[in-house]
Every structure is written in C-alpha cells, then in structure tokens.
C-alpha atoms as a PDB file:
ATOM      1  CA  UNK A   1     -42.227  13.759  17.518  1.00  0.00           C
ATOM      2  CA  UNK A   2     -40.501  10.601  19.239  1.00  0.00           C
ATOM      3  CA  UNK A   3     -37.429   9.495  18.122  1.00  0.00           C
ATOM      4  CA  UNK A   4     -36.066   5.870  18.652  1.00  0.00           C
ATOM      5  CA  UNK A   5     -33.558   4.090  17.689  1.00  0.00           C
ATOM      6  CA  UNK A   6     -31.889   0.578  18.463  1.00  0.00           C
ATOM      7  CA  UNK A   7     -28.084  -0.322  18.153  1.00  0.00           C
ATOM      8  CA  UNK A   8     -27.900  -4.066  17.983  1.00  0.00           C
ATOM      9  CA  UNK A   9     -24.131  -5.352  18.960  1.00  0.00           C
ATOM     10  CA  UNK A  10     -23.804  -9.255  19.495  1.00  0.00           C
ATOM     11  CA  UNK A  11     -24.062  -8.724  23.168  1.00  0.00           C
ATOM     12  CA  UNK A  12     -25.416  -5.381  24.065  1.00  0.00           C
ATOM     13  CA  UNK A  13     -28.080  -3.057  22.794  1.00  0.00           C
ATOM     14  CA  UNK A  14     -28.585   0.060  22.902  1.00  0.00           C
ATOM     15  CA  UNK A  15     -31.914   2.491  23.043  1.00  0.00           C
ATOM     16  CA  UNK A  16     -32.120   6.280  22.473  1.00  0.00           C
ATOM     17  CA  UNK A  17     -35.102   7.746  22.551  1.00  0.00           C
ATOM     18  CA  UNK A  18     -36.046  12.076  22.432  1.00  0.00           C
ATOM     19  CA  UNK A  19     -38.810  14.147  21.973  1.00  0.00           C
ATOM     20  CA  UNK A  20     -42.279  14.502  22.920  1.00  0.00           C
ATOM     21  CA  UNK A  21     -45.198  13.250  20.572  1.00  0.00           C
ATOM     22  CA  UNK A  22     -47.468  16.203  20.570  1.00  0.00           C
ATOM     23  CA  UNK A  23     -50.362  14.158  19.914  1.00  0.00           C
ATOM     24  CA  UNK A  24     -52.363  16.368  22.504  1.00  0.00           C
ATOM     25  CA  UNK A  25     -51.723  18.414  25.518  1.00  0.00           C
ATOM     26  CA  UNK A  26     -48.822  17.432  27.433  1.00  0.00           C
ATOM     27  CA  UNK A  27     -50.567  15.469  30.931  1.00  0.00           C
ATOM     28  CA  UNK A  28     -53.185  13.673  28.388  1.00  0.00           C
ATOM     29  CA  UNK A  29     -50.651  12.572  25.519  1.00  0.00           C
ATOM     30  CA  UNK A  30     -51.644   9.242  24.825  1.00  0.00           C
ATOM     31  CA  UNK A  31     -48.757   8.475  22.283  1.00  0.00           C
ATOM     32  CA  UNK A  32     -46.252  10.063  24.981  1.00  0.00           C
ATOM     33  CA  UNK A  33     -47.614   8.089  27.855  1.00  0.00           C
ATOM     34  CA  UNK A  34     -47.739   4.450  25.805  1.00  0.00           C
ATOM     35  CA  UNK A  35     -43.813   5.034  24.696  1.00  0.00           C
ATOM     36  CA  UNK A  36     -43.417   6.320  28.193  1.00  0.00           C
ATOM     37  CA  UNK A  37     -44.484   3.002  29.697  1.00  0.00           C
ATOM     38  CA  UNK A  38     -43.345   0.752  27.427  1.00  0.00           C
ATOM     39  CA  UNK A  39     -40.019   2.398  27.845  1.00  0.00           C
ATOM     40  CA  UNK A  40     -40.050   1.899  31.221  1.00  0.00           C
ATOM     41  CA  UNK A  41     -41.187  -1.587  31.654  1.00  0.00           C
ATOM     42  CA  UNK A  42     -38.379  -2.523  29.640  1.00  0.00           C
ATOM     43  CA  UNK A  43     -35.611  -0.608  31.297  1.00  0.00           C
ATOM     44  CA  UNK A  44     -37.487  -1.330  34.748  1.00  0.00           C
ATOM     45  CA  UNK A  45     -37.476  -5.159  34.202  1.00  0.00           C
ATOM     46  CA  UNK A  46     -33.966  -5.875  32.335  1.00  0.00           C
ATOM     47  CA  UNK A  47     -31.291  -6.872  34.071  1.00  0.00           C
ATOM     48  CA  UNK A  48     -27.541  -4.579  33.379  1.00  0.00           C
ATOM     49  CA  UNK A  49     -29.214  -1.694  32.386  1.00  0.00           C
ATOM     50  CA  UNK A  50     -27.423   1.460  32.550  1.00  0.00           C
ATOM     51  CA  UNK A  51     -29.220   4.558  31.841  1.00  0.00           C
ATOM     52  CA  UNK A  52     -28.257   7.953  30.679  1.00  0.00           C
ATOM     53  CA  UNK A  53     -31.173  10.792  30.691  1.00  0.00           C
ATOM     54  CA  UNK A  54     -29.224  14.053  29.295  1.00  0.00           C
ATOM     55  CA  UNK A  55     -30.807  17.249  27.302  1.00  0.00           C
ATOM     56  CA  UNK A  56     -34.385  15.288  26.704  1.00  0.00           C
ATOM     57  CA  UNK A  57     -32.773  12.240  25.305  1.00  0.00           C
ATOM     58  CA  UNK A  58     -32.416   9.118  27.306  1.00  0.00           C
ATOM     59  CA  UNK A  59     -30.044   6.190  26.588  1.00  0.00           C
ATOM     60  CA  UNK A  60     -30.738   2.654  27.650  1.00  0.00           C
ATOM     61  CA  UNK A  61     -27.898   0.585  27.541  1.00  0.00           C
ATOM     62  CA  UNK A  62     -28.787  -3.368  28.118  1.00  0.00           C
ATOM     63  CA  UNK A  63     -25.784  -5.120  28.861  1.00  0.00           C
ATOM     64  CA  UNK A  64     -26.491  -8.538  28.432  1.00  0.00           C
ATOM     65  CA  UNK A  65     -29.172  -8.328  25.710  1.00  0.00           C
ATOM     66  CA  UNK A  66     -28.865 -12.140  24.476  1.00  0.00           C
ATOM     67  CA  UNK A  67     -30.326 -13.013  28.366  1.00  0.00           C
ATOM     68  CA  UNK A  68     -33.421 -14.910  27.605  1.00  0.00           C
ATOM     69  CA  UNK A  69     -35.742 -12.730  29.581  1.00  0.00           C
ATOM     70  CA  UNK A  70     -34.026  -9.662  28.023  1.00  0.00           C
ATOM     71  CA  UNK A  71     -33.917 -10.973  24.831  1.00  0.00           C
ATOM     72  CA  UNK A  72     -38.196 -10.968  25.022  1.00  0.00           C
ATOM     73  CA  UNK A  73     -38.678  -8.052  26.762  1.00  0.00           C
ATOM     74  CA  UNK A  74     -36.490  -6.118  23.809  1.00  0.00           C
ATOM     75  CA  UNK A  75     -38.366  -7.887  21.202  1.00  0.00           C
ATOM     76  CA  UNK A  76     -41.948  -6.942  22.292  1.00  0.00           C
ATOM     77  CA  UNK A  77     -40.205  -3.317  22.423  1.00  0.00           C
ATOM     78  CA  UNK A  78     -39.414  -3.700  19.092  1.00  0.00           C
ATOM     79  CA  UNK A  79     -42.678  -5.348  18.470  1.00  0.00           C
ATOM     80  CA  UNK A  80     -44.461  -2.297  20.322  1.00  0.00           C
ATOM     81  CA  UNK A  81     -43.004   0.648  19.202  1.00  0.00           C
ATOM     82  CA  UNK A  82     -43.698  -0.898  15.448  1.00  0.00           C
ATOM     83  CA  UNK A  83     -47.449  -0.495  16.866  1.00  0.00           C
ATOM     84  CA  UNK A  84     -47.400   2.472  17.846  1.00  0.00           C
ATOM     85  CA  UNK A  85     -45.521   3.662  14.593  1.00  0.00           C
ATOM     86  CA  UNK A  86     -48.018   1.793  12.606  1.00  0.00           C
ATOM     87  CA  UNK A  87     -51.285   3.691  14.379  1.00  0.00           C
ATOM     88  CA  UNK A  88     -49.453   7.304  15.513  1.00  0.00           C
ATOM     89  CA  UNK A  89     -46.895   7.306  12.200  1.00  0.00           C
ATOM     90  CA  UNK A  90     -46.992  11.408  12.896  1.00  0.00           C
ATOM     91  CA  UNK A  91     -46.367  11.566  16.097  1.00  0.00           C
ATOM     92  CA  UNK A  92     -43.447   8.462  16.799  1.00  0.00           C
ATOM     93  CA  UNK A  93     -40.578   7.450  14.928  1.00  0.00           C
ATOM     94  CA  UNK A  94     -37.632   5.276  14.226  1.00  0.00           C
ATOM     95  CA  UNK A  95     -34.388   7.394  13.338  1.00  0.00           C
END
C-alpha cells in the first residue's frame, strides 16, 4: 500500500510518501504509476522544493507553499490523491 501524508506549516509543506500499491505486477501498476506521476508533476513544477528519497520513502519539502502557483499545484495533489483514495481505497492511503 501507498502511504501519504501532508504537514501543513503556515509557510512550508511537507509530503512523505512510501510503499508500493500492489494493485498488479510491478511495470503495469496503474495505482503506482498515477501516484507516481502526480507526485512528480508536483515536485517537478514547484518552485523550493527540496527532496529527500531514503529507504523507499521520499520527502518533498515545498518551501514556499503559500506561492500562488504552488499553492494550486498542492491543492489538486490533495484533490488527486483523494481520487485515487476514493477509487483504489486498498491499495493508497493517507497516514
């Protein structure tokens, strides 16, 4: 199962996120590849992101979290990974 979870601080947020769905055979893992993505999007296209990949667990560290366009993109994380939890409940988590 995926883990997440989201530390909110008035200027910085913070995303951990382990584990591997197990939905179906890792290479065609449909859960593990739409986290996967989404994941990296956001990282990829935030701006003072500092990451931390360690033991299977990676920690995304967004800086300046009240910037507009990070601000969005950490909201239609949220937003996402709700959907996600919503369809693949088994397989995708918030902790």
């Amino acid at each position: 199962m995926i883990r997440v979870k989201i530390i909110k601080k008035p200027s910085q947020t913070t995303i951990i996120a382990s584990g591997h769905a197990q939905y179906s055979a890792k290479g065609s893992d449909i859960v593990c590849a739409a986290f996967s993505t989404l994941l990296t999007h956001t990282v990829n296209n935030c701006t003072n992101v500092s990451t931390i990949d360690k033991n299977g667990t990676l920690t995304a560290i967004f800086a300046n979290s009240k910037r507009i366009e990070n601000e969005t993109l950490l909201n239609a994380f949220e937003n996402t990974v709700d959907q996600l939890i919503s369809q693949y409940g088994k397989y995708i988590a918030w902790s």
